[in-house]
Protein backbone atom coordinates (compact mmCIF):
# COMPACT_ATOMS: atom_id res chain seq x y z
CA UNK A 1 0.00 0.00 0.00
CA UNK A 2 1.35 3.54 -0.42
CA UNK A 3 3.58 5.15 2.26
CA UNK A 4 1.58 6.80 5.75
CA UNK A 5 1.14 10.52 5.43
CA UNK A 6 1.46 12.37 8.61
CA UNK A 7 -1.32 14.63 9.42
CA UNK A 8 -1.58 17.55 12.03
CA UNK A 9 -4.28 17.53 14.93
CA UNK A 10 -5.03 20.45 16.04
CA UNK A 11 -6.06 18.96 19.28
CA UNK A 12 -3.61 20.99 21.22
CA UNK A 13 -3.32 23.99 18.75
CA UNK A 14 -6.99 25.68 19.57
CA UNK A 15 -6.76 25.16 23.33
CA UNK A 16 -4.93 26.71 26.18
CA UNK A 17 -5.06 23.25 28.12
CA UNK A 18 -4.96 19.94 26.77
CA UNK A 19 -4.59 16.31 27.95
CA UNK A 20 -0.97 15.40 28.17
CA UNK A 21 2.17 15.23 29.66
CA UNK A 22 3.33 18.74 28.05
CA UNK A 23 7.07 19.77 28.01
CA UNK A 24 6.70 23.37 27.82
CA UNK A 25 4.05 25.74 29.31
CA UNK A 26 2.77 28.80 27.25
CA UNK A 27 3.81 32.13 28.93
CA UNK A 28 1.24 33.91 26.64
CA UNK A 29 -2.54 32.09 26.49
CA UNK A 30 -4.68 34.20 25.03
CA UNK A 31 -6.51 33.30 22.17
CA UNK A 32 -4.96 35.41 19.80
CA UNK A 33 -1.49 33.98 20.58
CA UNK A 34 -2.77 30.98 20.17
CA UNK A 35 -4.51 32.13 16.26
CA UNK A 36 -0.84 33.50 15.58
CA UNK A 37 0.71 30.41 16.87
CA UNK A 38 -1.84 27.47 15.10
CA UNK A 39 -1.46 30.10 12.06
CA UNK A 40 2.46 29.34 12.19
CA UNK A 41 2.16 25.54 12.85
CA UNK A 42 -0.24 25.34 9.62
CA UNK A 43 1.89 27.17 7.55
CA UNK A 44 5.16 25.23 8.48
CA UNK A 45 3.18 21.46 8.01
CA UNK A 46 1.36 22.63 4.43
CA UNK A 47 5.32 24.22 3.40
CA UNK A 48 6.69 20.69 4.09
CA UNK A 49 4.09 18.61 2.49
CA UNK A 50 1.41 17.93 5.05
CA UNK A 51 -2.23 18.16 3.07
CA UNK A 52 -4.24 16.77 5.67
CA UNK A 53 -5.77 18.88 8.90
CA UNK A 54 -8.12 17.01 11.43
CA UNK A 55 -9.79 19.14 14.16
CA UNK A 56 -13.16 18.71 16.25
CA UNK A 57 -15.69 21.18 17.85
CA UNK A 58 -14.61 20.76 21.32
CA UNK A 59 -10.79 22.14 20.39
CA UNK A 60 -11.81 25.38 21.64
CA UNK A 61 -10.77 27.38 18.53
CA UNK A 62 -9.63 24.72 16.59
CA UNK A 63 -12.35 24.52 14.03
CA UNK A 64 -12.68 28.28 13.94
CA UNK A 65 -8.58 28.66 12.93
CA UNK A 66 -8.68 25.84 10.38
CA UNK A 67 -11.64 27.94 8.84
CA UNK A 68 -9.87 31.02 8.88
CA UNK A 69 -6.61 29.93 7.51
CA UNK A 70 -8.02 27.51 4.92
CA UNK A 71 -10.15 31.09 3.90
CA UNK A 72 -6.98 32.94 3.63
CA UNK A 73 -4.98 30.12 1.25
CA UNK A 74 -7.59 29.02 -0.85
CA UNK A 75 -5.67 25.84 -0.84
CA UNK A 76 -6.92 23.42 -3.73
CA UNK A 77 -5.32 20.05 -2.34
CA UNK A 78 -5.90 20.25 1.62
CA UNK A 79 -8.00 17.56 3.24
CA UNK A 80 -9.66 18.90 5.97
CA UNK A 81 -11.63 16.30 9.01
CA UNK A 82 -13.38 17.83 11.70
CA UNK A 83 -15.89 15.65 14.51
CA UNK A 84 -18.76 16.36 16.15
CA UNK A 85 -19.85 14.96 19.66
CA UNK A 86 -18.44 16.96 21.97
CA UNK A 87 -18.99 20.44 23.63
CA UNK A 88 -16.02 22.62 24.89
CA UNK A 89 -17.39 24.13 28.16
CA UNK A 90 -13.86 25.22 29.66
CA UNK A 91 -14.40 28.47 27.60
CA UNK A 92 -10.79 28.98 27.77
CA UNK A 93 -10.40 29.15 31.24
CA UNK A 94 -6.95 28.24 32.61
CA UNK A 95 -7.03 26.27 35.06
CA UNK A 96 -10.72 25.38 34.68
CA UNK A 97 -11.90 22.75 37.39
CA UNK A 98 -14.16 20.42 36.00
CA UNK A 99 -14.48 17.94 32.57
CA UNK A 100 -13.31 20.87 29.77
CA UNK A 101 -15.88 19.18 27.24
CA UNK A 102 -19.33 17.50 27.53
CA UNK A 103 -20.74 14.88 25.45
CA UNK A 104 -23.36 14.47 23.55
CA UNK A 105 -24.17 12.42 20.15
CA UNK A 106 -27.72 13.43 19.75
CA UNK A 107 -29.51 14.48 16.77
CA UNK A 108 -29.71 18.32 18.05
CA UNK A 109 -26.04 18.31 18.70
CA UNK A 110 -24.97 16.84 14.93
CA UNK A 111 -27.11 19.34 13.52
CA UNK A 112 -25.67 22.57 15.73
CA UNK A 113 -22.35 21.70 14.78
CA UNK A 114 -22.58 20.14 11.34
CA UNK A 115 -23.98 24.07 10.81
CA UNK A 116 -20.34 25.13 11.67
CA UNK A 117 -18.74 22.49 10.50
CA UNK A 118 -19.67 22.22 6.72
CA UNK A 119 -18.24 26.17 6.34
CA UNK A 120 -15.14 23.99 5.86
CA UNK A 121 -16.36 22.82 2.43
CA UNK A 122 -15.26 22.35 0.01
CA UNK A 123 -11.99 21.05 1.53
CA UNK A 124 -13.29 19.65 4.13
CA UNK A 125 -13.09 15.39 3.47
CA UNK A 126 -14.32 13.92 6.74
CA UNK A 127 -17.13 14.32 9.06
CA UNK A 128 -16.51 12.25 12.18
CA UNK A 129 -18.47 10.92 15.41
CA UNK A 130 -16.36 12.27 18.21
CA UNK A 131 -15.38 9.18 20.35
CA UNK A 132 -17.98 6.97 19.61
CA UNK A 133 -19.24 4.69 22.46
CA UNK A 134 -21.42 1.85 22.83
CA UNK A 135 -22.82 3.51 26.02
CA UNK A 136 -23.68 6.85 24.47
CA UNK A 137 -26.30 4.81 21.82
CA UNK A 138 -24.70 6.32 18.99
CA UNK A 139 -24.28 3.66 16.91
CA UNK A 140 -28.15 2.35 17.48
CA UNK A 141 -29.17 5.70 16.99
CA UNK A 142 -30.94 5.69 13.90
CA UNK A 143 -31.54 9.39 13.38
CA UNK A 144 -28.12 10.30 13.70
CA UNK A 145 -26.69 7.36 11.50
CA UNK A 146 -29.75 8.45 8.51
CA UNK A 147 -28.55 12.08 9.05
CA UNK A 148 -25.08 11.37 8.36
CA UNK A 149 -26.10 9.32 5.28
CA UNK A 150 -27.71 12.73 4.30
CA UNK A 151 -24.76 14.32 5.16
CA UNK A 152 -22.87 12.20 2.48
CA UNK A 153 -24.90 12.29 -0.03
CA UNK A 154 -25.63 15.64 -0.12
CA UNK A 155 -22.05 16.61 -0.01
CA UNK A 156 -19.67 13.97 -0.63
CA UNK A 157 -17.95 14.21 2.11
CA UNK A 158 -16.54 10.85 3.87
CA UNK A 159 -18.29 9.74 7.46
CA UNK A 160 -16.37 8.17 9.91
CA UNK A 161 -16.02 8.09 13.98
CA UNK A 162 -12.87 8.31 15.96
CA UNK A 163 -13.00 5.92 19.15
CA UNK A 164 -11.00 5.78 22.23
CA UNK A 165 -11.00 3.39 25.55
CA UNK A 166 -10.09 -0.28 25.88
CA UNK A 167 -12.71 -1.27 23.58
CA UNK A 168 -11.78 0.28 20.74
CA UNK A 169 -11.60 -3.02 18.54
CA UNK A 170 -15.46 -3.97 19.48
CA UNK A 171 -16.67 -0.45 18.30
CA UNK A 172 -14.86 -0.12 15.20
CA UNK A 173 -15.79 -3.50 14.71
CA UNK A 174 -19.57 -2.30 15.07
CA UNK A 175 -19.52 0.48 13.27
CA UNK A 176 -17.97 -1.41 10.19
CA UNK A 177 -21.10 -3.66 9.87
CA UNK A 178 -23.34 -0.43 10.36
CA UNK A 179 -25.42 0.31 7.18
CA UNK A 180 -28.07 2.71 6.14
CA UNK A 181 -30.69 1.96 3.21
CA UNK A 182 -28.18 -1.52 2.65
CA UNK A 183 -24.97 1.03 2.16
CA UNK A 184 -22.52 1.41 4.46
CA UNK A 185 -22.49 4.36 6.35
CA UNK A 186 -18.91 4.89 7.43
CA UNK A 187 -15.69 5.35 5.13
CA UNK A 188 -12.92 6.46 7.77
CA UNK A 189 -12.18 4.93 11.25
CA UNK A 190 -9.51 7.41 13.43
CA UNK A 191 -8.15 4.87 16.81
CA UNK A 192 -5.51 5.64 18.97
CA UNK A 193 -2.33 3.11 18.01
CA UNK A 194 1.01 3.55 19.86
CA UNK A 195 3.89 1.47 20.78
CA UNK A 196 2.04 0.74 24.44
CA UNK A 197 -1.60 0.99 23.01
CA UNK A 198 -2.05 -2.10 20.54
CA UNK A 199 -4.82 -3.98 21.28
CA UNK A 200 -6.63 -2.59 18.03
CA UNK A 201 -4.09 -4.27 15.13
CA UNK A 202 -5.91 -6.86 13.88
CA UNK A 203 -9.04 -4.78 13.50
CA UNK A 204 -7.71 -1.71 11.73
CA UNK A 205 -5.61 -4.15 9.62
CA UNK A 206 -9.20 -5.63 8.59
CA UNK A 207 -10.49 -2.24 7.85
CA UNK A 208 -7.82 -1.49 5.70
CA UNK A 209 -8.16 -4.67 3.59
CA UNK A 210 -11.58 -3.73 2.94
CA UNK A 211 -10.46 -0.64 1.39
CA UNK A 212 -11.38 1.95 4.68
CA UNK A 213 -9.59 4.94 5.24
CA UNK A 214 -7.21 4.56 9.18
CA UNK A 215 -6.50 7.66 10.50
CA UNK A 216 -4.12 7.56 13.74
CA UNK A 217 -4.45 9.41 16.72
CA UNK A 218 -2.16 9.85 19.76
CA UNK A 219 1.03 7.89 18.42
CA UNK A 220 2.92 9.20 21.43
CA UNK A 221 0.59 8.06 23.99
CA UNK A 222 0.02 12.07 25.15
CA UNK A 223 3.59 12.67 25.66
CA UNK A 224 3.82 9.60 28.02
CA UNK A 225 6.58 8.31 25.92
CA UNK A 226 9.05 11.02 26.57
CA UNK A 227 11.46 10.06 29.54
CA UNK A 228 9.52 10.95 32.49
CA UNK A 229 9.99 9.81 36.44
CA UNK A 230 6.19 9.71 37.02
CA UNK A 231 6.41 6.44 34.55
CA UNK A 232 10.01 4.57 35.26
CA UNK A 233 8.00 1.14 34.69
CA UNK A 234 9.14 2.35 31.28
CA UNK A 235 12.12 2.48 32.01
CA UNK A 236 13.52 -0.41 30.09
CA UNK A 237 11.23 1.14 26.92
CA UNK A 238 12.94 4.84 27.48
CA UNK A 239 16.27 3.31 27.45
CA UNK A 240 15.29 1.42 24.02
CA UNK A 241 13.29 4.64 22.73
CA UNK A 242 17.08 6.86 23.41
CA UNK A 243 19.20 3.58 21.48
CA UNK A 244 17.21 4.11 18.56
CA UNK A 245 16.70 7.63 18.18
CA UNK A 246 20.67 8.01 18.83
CA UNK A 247 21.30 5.78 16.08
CA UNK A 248 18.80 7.24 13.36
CA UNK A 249 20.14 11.05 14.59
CA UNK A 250 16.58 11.73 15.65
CA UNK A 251 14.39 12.57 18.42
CA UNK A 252 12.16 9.75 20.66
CA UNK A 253 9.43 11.25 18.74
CA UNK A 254 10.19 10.58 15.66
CA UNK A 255 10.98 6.66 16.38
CA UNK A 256 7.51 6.29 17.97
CA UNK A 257 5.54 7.65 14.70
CA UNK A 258 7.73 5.68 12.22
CA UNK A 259 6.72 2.41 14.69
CA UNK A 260 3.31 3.67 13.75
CA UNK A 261 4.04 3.63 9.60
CA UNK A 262 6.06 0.67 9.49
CA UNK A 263 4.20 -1.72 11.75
CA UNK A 264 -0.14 -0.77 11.06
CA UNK A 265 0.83 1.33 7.86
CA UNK A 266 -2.26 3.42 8.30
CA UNK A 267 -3.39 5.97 5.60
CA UNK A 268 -2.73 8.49 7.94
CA UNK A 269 -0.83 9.56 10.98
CA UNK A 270 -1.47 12.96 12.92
CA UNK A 271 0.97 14.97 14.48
CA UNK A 272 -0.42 16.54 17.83
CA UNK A 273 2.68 18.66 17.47
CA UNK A 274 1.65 22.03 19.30
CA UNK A 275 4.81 24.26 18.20
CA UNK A 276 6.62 24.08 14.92
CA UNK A 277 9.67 22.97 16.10
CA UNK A 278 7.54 20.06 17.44
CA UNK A 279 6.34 19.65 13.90
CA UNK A 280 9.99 19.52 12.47
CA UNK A 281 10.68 17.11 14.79
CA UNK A 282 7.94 15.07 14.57
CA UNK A 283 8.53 14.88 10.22
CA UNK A 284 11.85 13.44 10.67
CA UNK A 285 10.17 9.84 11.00
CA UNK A 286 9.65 9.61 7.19
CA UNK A 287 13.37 10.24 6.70
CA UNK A 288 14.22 6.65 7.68
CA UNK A 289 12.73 2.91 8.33
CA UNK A 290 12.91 0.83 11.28
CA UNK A 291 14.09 -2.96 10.49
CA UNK A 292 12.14 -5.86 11.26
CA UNK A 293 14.04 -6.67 14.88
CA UNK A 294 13.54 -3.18 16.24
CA UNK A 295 9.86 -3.52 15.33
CA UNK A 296 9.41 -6.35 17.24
CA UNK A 297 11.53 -4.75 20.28
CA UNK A 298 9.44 -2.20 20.58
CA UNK A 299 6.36 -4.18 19.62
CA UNK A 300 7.07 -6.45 22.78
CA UNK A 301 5.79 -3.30 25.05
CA UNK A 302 2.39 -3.36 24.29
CA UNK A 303 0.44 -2.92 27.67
CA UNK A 304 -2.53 -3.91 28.85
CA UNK A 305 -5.33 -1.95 27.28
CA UNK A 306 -7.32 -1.44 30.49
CA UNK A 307 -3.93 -0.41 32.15
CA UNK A 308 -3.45 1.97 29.53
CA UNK A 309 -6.61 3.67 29.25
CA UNK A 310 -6.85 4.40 33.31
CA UNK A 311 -3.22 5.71 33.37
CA UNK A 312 -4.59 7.76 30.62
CA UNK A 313 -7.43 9.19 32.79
CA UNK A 314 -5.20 10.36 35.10
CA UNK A 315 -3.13 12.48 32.86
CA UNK A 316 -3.94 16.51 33.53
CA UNK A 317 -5.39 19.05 31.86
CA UNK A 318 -2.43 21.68 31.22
């Protein structure tokens, strides 16, 4: 299959405060150093070949600065995602106490923000569930699943879902039987898929086969990767993660995306890169190729999804 492009999230771009282990801290928050900043970062990743941009409606700004900078390029070739789902309720509050977005995957809430969301058409490619769930009736719900049929039809524009938790294999595996008047409703599946986060191969390898589009979220496990005390039983994985990224003259970063490209070979990888030298950095894994023994080092740290996910949980909001 052809080579994984690396996208850019903009997860952490339209934000002040974001789930992850972040190693730097903005001085300057407001929203219009964040515009200038996301403004940069977009610049730097179309310059260097990047064509796809996924947002949501919950990234605070996020789908607001993709519109504006897509508005000002006029770009022909970008591919543009955004999701639905979720509200942002933090209202860019720092230090906000409290869940920073709500859910919701009801018929009122597709239609509020598919109004904001389709001012991204032409370019924009994707229309996603936001972190589908069983327990959220999504799936079953067969208002929402006809009026995202609509949605593709009228437009053309791919549906998909994005999942998270330790079930993500059973919901993608759900949502790839789903099927409205006998056609299948949903063309792109976004899971997260990291070096400790696995337990979703098989499936996304099956969705591939059958010709759906993978897009790959969170390939450094929300920074959790990086060398940090607050996780030495990785120790023996940080040690292995420094090895390689001495010998390929490139940052731990870099050698946890190109895991990503060489192992799954999604479509698609995004970049949650908030800065541009993060960006840089993060590009470097197409400039080499791991070999088939330090794919199955690093494969052999796969953790326990249920492990994963609650270590997750704890992560702040900074």
């Amino acid at each position: 299959m052809a080579a994984t492009k690396i996208g850019l999230g903009l997860a952490a771009l339209g934000r002040p405060e974001y789930i992850n282990v972040r190693s730097h801290l903005d001085t300057d928050k407001s929203i219009e150093a964040y515009r200038s900043n996301a403004f940069k970062v977009m610049d730097f990743a179309y310059e260097n070949g990047i064509r796809h941009f996924d947002t949501a409606a919950s990234y605070g700004k996020g789908e607001q600065f993709l519109l504006e900078w897509n508005k000002k390029h006029a770009y022909k070739d970008v591919k543009l995602s955004s999701k639905w789902g979720y509200s942002y309720v933090a209202n860019w509050e720092i230090g906000f106490k409290g869940q920073h977005e709500i859910k919701e995957h009801s018929l009122s809430k597709l239609q509020e923000q598919w109004r904001s969301a389709q001012k991204l058409l032409p370019a924009l490619n994707t229309y996603q569930i936001h972190s589908a769930t069983f327990e959220s009736g999504v799936l079953e719900n067969i208002e929402v699943l006809e009026a995202l049929q609509r949605i593709k039809e009228a437009t053309g524009v791919k549906i998909g879902l994005s999942v998270s938790g330790a079930n993500q294999s059973e919901i993608l595996e759900a949502a790839f039987g789903i099927k409205v008047n006998k056609k299948g409703l949903f063309d792109s599946f976004q899971a997260t898929f990291n070096i400790l986060e696995q337990s979703s191969f098989m499936m996304l390898k099956k969705l591939m086969q059958h010709k759906k589009n993978v897009i790959i979220k969170e390939g450094l496990a929300n920074g959790r990767l990086f060398e940090n005390h607050n996780y030495l039983h990785y120790k023996d994985l940080y040690r292995l993660l420094k090895r390689l990224a001495d010998k390929y003259g490139v940052g731990v970063d870099a050698i946890a995306l190109r895991f990503v490209m060489d192992l799954l070979e999604p479509q698609l990888l995004l970049s949650g890169a908030s800065t541009v030298r993060q960006l840089k950095e993060n590009m470097l894994a197409r400039s080499f190729v791991l070999d088939k023994s330090e794919l199955s080092e690093l494969k052999s740290f796969s953790s326990d999804p249920n492990q994963y996910w609650q270590e997750r949980s704890s992560l702040l909001w900074c």
